[in-house]
Each structure stands twice: as C-alpha cells, then as structure tokens.
C-alpha atoms as a PDB file:
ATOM      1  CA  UNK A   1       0.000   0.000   0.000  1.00  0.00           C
ATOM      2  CA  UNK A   2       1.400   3.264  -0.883  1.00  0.00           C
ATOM      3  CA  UNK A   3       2.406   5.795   2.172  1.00  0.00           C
ATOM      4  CA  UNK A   4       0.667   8.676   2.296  1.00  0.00           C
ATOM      5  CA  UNK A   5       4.402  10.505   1.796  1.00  0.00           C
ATOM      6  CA  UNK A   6       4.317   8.548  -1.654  1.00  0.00           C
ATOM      7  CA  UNK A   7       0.548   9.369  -2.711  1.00  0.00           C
ATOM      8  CA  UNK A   8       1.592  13.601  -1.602  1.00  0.00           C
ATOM      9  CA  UNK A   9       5.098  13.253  -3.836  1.00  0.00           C
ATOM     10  CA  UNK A  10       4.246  14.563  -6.927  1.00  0.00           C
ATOM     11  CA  UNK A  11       5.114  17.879  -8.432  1.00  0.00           C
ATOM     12  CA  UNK A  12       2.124  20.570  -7.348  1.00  0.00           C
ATOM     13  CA  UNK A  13       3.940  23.887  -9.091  1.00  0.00           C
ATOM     14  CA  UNK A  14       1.429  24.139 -12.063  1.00  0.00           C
ATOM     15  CA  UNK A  15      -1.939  23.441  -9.855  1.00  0.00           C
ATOM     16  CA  UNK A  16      -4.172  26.146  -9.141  1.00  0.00           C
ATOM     17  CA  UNK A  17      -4.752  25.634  -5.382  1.00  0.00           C
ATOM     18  CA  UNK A  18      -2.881  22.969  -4.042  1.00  0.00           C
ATOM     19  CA  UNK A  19      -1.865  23.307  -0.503  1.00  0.00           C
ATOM     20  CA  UNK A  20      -0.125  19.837   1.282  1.00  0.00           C
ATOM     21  CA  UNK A  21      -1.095  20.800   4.851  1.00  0.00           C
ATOM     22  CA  UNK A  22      -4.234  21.127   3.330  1.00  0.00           C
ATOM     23  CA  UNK A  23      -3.903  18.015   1.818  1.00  0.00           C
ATOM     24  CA  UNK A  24      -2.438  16.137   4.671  1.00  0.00           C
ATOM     25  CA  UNK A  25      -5.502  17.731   6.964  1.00  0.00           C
ATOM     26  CA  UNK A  26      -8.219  16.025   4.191  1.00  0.00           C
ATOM     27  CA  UNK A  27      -6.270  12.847   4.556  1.00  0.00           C
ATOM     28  CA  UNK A  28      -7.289  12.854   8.219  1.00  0.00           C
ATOM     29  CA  UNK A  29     -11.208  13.931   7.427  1.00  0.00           C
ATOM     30  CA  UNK A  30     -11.776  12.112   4.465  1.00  0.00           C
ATOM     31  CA  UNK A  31      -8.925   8.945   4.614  1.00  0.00           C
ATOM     32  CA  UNK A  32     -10.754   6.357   2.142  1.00  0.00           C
ATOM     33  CA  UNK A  33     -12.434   8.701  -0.545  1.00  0.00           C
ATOM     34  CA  UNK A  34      -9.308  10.963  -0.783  1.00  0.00           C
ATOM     35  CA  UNK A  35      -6.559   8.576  -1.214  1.00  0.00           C
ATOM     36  CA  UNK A  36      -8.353   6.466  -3.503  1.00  0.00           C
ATOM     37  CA  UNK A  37      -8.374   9.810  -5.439  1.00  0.00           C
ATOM     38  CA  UNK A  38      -4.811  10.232  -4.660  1.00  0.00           C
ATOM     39  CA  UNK A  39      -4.503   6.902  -6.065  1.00  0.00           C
ATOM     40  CA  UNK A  40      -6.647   7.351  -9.458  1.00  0.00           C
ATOM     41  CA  UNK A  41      -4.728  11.064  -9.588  1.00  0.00           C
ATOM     42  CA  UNK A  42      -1.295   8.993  -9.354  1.00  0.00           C
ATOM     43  CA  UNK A  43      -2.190   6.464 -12.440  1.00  0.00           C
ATOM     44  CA  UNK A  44      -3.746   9.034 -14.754  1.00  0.00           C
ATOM     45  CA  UNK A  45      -0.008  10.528 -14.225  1.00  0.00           C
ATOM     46  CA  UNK A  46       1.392   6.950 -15.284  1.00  0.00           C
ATOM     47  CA  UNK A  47      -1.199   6.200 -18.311  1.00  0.00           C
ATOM     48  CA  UNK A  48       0.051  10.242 -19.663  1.00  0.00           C
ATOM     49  CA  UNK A  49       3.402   8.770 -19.177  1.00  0.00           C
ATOM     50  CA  UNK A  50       3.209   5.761 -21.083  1.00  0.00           C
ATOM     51  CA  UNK A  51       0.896   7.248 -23.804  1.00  0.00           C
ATOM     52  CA  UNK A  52       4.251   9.658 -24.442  1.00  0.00           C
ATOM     53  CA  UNK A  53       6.561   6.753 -24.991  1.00  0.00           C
ATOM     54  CA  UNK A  54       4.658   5.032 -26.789  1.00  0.00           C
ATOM     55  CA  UNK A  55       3.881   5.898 -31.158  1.00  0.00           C
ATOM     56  CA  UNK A  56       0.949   8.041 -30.895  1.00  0.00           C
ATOM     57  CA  UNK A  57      -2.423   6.365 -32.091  1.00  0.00           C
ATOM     58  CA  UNK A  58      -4.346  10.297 -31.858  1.00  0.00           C
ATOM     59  CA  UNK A  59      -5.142  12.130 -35.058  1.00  0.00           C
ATOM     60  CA  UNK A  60      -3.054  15.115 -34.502  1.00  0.00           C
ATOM     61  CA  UNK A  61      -0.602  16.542 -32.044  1.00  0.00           C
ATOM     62  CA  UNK A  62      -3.346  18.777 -30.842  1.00  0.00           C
ATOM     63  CA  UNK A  63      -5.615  15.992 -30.346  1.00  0.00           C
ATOM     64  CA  UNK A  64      -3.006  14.140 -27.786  1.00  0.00           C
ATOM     65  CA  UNK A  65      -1.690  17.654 -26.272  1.00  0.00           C
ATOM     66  CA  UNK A  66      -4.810  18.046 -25.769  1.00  0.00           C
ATOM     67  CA  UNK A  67      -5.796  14.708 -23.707  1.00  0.00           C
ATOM     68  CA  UNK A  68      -2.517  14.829 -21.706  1.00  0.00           C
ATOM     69  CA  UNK A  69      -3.638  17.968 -20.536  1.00  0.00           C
ATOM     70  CA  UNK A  70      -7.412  16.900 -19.754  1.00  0.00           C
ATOM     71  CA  UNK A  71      -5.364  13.828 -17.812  1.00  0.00           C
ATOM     72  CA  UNK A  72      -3.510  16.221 -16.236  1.00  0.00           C
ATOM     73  CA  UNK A  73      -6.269  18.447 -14.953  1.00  0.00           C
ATOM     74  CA  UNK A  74      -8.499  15.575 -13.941  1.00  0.00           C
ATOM     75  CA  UNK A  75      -5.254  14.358 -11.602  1.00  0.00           C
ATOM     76  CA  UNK A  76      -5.079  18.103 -10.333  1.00  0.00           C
ATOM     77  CA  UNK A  77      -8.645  18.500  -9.417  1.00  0.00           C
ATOM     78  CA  UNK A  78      -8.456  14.851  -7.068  1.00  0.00           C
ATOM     79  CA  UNK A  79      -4.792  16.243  -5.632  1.00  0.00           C
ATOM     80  CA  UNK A  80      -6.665  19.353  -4.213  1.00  0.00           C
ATOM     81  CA  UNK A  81      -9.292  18.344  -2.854  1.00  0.00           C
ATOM     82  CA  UNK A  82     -12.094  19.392  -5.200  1.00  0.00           C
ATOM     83  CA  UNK A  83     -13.770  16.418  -5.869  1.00  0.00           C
ATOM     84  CA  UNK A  84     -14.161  15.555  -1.965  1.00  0.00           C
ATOM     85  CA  UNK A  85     -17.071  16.398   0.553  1.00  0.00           C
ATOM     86  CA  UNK A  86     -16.125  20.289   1.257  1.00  0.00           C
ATOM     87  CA  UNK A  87     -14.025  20.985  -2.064  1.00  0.00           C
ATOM     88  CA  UNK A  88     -15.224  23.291  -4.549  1.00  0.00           C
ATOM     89  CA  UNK A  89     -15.963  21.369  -7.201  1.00  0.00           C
ATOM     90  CA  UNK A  90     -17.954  18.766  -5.085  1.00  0.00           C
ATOM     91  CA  UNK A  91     -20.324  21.427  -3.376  1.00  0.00           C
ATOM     92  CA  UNK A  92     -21.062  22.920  -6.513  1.00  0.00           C
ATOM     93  CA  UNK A  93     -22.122  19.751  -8.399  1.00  0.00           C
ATOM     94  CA  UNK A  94     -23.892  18.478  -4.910  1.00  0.00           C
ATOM     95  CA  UNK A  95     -25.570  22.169  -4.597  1.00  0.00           C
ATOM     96  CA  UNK A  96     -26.411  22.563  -8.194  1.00  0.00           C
ATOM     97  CA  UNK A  97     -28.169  19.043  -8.019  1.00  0.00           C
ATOM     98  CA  UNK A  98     -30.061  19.446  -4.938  1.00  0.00           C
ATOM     99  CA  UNK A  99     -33.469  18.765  -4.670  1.00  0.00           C
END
C-alpha cells in the first residue's frame, strides 16, 4: 500500500490551489475517498506517461496535447481536494443538483 508521503510526492507547481497541509488535513477527514483519489490522480499521471513513450495512435498533435492535458487536470482537481465532501468542485455539483 502506498504511504501517504508517496501518494503527496508529486510535483504541485502548475496546480491552481494545491496546498499539502491542506492536503495532509483532508487525509485525516476524508482517509478512504481521498486517497483512492490520490490513487486514481497517481495512475492518470502513469497512463500520460506511457501514452508519451509510446507511437501516438491520436489524429493530430493537438488531439493528444490536448488529452494529456485533460489527464492532467483531472489528476489536479483529485490532488486538491475538489472532488471531496467540502471541495469546490464537489459542493457545486452536490448544490447545483439538490433537490
């Protein structure tokens, strides 16, 4: 099982709001649902990885810039927090589909 150490080692210089005592903090609240997003976050890294060593099966360079970067975001979104009870982007999709 990978240490929490190992699922916060990843290079955070591009995100938007990524904060590791904030991370470390929803560790503690939310231990199962955030680290299996740490966990999904840390293989869409790998699968943009290997897609890059690998001869490109998209139909233009756009096309696969443009999924590695849609990878990437996805991976930055579950490193902060947003997708989590009490990050943004999970109280606006919970609030906007309240009944």
């Amino acid at each position: 099982m990978l240490t929490d150490d190992e699922l916060l080692d990843f290079d955070a210089s591009d995100y938007a709001d990524y904060d590791e005592s904030r991370a470390r903090k929803a560790l503690a609240e939310h231990r199962d649902a955030y680290r299996a997003q740490l966990v999904a976050a840390r293989w869409l890294d790998g699968w943009r990885e290997r897609l890059a060593e690998r001869p490109s099966s998209f139909s233009s360079e756009e096309a696969e810039t443009a999924f590695s970067d849609a990878l990437a975001n996805i991976a930055a979104y579950m490193r902060q927090g947003d997708l989590i009870p009490g990050g943004a982007l999970h109280d606006q999709e919970d609030s906007e589909n309240a009944h």
